[in-house]
Protein backbone atom coordinates (compact mmCIF):
# COMPACT_ATOMS: atom_id res chain seq x y z
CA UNK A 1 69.46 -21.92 31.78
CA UNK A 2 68.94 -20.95 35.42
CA UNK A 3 71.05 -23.21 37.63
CA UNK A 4 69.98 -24.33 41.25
CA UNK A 5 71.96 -20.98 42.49
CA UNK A 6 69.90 -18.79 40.19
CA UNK A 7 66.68 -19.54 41.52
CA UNK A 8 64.75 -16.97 43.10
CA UNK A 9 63.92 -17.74 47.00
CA UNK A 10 60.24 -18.39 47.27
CA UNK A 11 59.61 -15.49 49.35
CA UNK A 12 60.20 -13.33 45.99
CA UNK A 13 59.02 -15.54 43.44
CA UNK A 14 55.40 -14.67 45.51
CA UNK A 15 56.37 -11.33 45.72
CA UNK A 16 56.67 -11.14 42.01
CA UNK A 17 53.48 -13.17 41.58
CA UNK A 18 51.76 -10.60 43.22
CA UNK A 19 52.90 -7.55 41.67
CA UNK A 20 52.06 -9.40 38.49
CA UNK A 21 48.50 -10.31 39.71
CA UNK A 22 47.69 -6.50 41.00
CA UNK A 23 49.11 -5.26 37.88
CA UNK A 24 46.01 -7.41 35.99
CA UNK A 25 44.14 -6.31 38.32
CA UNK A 26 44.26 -2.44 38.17
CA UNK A 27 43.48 -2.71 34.13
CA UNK A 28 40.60 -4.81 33.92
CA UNK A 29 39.53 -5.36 30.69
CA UNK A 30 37.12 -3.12 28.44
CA UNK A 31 33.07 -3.69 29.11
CA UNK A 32 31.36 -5.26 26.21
CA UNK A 33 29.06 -2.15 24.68
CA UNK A 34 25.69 -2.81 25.09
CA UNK A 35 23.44 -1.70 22.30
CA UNK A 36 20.68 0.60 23.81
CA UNK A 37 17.15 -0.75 24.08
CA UNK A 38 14.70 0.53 21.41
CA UNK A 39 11.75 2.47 22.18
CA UNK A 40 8.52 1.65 21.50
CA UNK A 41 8.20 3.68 18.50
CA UNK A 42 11.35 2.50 17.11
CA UNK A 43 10.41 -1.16 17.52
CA UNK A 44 7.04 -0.56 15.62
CA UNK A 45 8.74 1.30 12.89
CA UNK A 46 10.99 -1.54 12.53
CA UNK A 47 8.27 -3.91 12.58
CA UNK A 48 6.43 -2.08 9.65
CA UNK A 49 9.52 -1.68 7.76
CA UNK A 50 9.68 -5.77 8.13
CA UNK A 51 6.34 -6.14 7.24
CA UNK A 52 6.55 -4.26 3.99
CA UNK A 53 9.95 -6.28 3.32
CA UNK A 54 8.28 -9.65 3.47
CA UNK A 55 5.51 -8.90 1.56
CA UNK A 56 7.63 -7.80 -1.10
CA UNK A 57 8.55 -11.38 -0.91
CA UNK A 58 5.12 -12.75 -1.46
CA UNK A 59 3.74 -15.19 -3.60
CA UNK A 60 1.29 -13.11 -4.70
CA UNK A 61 2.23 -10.85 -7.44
CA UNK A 62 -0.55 -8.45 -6.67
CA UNK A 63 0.14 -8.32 -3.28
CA UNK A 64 3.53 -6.96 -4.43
CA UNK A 65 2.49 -4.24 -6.85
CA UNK A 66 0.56 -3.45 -3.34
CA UNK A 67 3.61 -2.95 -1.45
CA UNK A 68 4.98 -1.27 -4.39
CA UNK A 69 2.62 1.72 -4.44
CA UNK A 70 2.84 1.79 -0.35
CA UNK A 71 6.47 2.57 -0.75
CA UNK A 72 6.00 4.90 -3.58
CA UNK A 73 3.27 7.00 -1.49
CA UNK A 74 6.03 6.80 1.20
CA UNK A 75 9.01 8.34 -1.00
CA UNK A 76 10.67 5.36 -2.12
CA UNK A 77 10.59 6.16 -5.80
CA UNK A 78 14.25 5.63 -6.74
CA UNK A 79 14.29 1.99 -5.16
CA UNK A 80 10.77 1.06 -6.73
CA UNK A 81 11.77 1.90 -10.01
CA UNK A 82 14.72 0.14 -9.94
CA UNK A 83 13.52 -3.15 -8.45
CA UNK A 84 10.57 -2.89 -10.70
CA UNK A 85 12.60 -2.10 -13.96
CA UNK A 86 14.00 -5.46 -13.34
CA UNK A 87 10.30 -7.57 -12.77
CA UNK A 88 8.72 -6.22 -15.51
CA UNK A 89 11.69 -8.10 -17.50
CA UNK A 90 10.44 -11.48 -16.46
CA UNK A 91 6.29 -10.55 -17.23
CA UNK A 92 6.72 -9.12 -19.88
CA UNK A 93 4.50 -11.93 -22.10
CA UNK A 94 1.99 -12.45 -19.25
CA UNK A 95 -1.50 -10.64 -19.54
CA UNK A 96 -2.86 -9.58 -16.54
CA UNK A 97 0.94 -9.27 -14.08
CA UNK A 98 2.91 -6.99 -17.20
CA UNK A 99 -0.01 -4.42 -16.82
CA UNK A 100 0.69 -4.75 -12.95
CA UNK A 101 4.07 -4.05 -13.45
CA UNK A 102 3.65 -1.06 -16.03
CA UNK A 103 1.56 0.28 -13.55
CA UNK A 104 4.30 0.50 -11.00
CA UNK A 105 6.26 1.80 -13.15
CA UNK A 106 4.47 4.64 -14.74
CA UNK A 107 4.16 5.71 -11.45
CA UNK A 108 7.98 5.47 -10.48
CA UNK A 109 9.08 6.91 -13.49
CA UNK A 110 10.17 10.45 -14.05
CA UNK A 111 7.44 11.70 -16.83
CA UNK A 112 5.59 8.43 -16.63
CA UNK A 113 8.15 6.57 -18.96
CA UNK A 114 7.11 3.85 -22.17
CA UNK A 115 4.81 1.82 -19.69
CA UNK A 116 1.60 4.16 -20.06
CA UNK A 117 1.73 3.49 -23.57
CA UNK A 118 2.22 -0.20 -23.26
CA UNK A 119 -0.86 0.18 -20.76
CA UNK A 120 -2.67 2.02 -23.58
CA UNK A 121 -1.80 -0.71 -26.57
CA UNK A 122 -2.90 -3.72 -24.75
CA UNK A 123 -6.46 -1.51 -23.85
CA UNK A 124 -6.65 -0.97 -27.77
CA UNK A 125 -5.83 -4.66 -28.64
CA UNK A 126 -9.44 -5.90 -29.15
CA UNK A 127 -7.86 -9.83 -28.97
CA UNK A 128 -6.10 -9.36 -25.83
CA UNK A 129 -6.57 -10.95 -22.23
CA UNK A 130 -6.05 -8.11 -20.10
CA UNK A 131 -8.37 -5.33 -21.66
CA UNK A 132 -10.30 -4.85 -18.26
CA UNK A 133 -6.90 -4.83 -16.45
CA UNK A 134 -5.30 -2.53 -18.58
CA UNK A 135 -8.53 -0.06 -18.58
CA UNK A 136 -8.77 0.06 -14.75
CA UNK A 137 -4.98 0.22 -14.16
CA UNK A 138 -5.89 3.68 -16.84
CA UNK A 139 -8.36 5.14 -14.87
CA UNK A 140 -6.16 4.77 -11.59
CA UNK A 141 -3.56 6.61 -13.24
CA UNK A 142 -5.71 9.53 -14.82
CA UNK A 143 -6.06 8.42 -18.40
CA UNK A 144 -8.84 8.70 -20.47
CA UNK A 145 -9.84 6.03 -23.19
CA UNK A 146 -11.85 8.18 -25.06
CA UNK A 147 -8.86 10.50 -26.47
CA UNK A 148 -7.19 7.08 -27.27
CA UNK A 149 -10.18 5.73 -29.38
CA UNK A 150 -13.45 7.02 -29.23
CA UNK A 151 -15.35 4.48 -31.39
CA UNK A 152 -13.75 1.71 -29.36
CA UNK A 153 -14.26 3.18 -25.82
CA UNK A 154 -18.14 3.65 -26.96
CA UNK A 155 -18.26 0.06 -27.81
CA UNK A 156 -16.67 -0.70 -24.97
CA UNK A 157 -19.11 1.74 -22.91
CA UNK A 158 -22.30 0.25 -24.35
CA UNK A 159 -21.15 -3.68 -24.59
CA UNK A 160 -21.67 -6.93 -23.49
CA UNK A 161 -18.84 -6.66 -21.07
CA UNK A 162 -20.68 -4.66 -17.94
CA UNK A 163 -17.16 -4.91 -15.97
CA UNK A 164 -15.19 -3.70 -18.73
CA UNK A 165 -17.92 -1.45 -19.37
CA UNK A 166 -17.96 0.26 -15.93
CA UNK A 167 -13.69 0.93 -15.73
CA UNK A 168 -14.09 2.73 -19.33
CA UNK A 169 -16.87 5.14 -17.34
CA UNK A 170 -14.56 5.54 -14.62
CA UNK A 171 -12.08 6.53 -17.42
CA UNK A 172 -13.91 8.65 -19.27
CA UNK A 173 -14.57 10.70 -16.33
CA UNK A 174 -10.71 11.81 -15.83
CA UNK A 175 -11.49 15.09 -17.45
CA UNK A 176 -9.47 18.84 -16.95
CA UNK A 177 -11.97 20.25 -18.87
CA UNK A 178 -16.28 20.32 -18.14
CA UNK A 179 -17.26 17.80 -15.83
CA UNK A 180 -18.17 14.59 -18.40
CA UNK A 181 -21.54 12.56 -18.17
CA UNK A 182 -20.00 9.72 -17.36
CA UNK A 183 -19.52 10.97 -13.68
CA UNK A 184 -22.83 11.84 -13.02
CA UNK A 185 -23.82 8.13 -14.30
CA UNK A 186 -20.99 6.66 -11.67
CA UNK A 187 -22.95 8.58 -9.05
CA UNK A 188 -26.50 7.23 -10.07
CA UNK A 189 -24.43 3.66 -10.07
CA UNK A 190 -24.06 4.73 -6.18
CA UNK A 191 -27.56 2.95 -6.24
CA UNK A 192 -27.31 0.32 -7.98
CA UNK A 193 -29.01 -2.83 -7.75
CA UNK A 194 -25.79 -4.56 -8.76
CA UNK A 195 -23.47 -4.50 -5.87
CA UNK A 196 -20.56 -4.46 -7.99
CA UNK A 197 -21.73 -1.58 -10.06
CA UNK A 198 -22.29 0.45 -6.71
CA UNK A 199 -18.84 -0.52 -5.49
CA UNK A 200 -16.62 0.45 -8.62
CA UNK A 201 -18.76 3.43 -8.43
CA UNK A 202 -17.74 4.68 -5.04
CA UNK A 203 -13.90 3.21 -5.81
CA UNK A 204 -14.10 5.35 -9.19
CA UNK A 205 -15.26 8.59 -7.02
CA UNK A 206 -12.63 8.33 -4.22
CA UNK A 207 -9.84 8.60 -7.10
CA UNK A 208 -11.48 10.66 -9.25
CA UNK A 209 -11.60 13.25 -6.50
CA UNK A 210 -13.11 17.35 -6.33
CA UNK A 211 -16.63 15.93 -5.69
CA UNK A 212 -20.05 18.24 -4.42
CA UNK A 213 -21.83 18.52 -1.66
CA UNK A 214 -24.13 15.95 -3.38
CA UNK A 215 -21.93 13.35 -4.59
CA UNK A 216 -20.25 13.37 -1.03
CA UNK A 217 -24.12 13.05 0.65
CA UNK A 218 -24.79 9.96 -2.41
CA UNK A 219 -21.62 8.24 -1.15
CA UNK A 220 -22.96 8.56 2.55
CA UNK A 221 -26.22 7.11 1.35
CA UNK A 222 -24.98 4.59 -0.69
CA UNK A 223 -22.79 3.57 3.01
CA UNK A 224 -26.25 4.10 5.37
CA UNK A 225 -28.56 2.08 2.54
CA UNK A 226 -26.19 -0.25 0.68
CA UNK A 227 -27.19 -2.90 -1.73
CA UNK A 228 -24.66 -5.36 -1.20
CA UNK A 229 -22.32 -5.68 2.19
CA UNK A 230 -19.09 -4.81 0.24
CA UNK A 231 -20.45 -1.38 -0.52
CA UNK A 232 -20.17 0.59 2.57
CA UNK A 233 -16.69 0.11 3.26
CA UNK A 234 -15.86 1.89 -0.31
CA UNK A 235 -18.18 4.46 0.00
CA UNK A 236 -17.15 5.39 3.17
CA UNK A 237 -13.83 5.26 2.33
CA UNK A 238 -14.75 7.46 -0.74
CA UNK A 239 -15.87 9.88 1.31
CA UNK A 240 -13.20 10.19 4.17
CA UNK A 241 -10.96 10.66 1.11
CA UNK A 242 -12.31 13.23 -0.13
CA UNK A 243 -12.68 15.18 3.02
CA UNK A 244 -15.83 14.46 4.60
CA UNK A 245 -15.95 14.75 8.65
CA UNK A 246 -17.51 13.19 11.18
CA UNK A 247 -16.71 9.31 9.97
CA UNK A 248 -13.90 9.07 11.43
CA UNK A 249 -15.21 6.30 13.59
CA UNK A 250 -16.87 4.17 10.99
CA UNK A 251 -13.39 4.03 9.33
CA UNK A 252 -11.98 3.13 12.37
CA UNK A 253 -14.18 -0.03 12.64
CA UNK A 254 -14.22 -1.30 9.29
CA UNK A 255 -10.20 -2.12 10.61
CA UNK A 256 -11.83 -5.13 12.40
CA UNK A 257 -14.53 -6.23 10.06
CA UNK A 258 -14.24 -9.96 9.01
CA UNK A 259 -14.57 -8.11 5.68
CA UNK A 260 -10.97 -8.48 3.21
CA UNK A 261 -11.48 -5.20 1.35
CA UNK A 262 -13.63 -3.14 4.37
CA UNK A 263 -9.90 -3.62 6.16
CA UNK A 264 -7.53 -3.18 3.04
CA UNK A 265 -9.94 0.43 2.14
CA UNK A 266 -9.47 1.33 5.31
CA UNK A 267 -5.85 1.13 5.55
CA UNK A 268 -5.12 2.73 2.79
CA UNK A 269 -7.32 5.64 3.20
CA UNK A 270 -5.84 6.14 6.55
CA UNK A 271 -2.26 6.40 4.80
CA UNK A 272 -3.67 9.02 2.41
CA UNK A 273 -5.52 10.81 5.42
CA UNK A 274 -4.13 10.04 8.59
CA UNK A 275 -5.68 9.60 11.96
CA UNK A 276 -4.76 9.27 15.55
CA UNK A 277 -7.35 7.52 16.94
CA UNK A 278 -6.89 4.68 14.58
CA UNK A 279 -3.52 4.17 15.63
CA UNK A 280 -4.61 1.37 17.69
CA UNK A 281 -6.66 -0.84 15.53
CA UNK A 282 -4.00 -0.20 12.84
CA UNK A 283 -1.48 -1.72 15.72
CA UNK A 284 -3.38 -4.57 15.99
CA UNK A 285 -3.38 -5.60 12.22
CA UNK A 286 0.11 -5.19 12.05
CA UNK A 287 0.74 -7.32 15.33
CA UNK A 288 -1.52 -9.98 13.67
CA UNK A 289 -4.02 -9.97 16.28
CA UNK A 290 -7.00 -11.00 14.96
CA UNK A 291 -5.95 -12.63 11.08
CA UNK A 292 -8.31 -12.89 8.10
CA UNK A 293 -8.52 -17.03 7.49
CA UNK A 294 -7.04 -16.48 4.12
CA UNK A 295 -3.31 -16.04 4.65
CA UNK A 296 -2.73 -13.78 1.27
CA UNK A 297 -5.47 -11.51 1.95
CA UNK A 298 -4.39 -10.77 5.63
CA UNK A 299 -0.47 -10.04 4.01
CA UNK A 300 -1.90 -7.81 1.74
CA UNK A 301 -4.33 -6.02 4.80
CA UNK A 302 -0.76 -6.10 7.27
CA UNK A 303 1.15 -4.55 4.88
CA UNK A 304 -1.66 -1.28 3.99
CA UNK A 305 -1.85 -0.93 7.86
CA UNK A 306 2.17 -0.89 7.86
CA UNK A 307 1.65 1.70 5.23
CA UNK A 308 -0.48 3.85 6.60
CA UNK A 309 1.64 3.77 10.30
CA UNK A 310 4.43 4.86 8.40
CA UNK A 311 2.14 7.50 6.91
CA UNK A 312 1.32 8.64 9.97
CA UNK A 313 5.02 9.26 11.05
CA UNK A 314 6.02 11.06 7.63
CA UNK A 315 2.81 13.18 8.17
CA UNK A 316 4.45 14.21 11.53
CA UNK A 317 7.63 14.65 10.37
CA UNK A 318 6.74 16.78 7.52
């Protein structure tokens, strides 16, 4: 313990002080790092990314097999398969959402795995609730009903069922071989009375793909003199799929009808075919500008324009 003769004089305790104080002085401590600012680019990538993540989330299953395809158009094949290898555990007894899931799933897999065949069965099962589901989510995929059962797929054909009846044409058309019938009669159903029947029509085309000069100019018609108001959005979209010029615009506008599927088509079609003059319609969907009223059908239309933005980009990168 310092007695009163050990204290320092005041003039060098302040001496000390201050060689103490400059000492603190001279070493100041480290800046905090600042995390650089993100482009604009960066910040709408991110914003599509979060898009697609919440809508993963939805509470709409379809919505989700959406999102599911999106990411499997944009590479994601490993991740899909694996977060869908666990949902199809918990639908697995529910018509309509199992043949969802198999659908995902025949498209993640490596050589199309079990879940085309489970597709196929619960086609073939005459008692079962998801027939038309599981004959549409067949024609999507390039399967044809009529090597699975011919008696059955001509019943089906020429039934009471005219839905049912119109995926197995659309089926029946996925041929390697000589061009079937069946896709001459989806192009007469172009001009259809029933708007439905011209709309699954010019869906069925735009997958079914390698179309003529005159299916391509029956699609345009079918857009120019529609019979119902849902049908030019899918025959237009048809046709920009399958290469036609010189629409480019039309697409571009259907991105603001009032119109659930014109928008949806639209966006998706743009993913599969990207353009750069949509980029800012596309922009506003995904920055909610102007919403559909019904909040599941403008999730589903934000995440296809996320899509096809991140389309866009991997189209650019590639």
């Amino acid at each position: 313990m310092l007695n009163r003769d050990n204290r320092l004089p005041a003039g060098a305790a302040l001496a000390c002080a201050a060689l103490i104080l400059g000492a603190a002085c001279s070493n100041p401590p480290a800046p905090t790092p600042t995390r650089p600012q993100l482009t604009e680019e960066e910040k709408l990538v991110a914003l599509c990314r979060q898009i697609l993540d919440a809508a993963e989330q939805s509470e709409s299953f379809w919505v989700k097999v959406h999102v599911a395809e999106f990411r499997l158009a944009l590479g994601q094949k490993d991740y899909v398969h694996k977060l869908w290898t666990d949902k199809v555990r918990r639908v697995q007894g529910e018509p309509m959402l199992r043949i969802g899931a198999w659908r995902v799933l025949t498209q993640s897999a490596a050589f199309g795995g079990p879940f085309a065949l489970e597709i196929e069965a619960a086609y073939m099962d005459e008692d079962g609730l998801d027939r038309l589901h599981a004959v549409e989510s067949l024609a999507r995929l390039g399967g044809n009903v009529l090597m699975l059962n011919e008696d059955l797929a001509m019943k089906d054909l020429n039934g009471d069922d005219p839905l049912l009846s119109l995926y197995v044409r659309w089926s029946m058309a996925n041929s390697s071989g000589d061009e079937p019938p069946s896709r001459a009669s989806i192009v007469a159903g172009l001009a259809s009375e029933d708007e439905r029947e011209a709309r699954i029509s010019a869906f069925s085309l735009r997958h079914l793909g390698h179309l003529s000069e005159s299916d391509l100019d029956a699609l345009i018609a079918a857009a120019d003199n529609p019979t119902g108001p849902s049908v030019p959005g899918f025959a237009l979209c048809a046709a920009y799929a399958n290469g036609v010029e010189g629409i480019e615009d039309r697409i571009i506008k259907l991105l603001s009808s009032d119109r659930k599927s014109d928008r949806f088509e639209a966006c998706t079609v743009l993913g599969e075919r990207p353009a750069e003059a949509a980029e800012e319609a596309l922009k506003a969907i995904v920055n909610n500008e102007n919403p559909l009223d019904d909040s599941v059908s403008n999730e589903d239309v934000m995440a296809a324009a996320a899509y096809a933005l991140l389309a866009q980009r991997r189209a650019q990168s590639s």
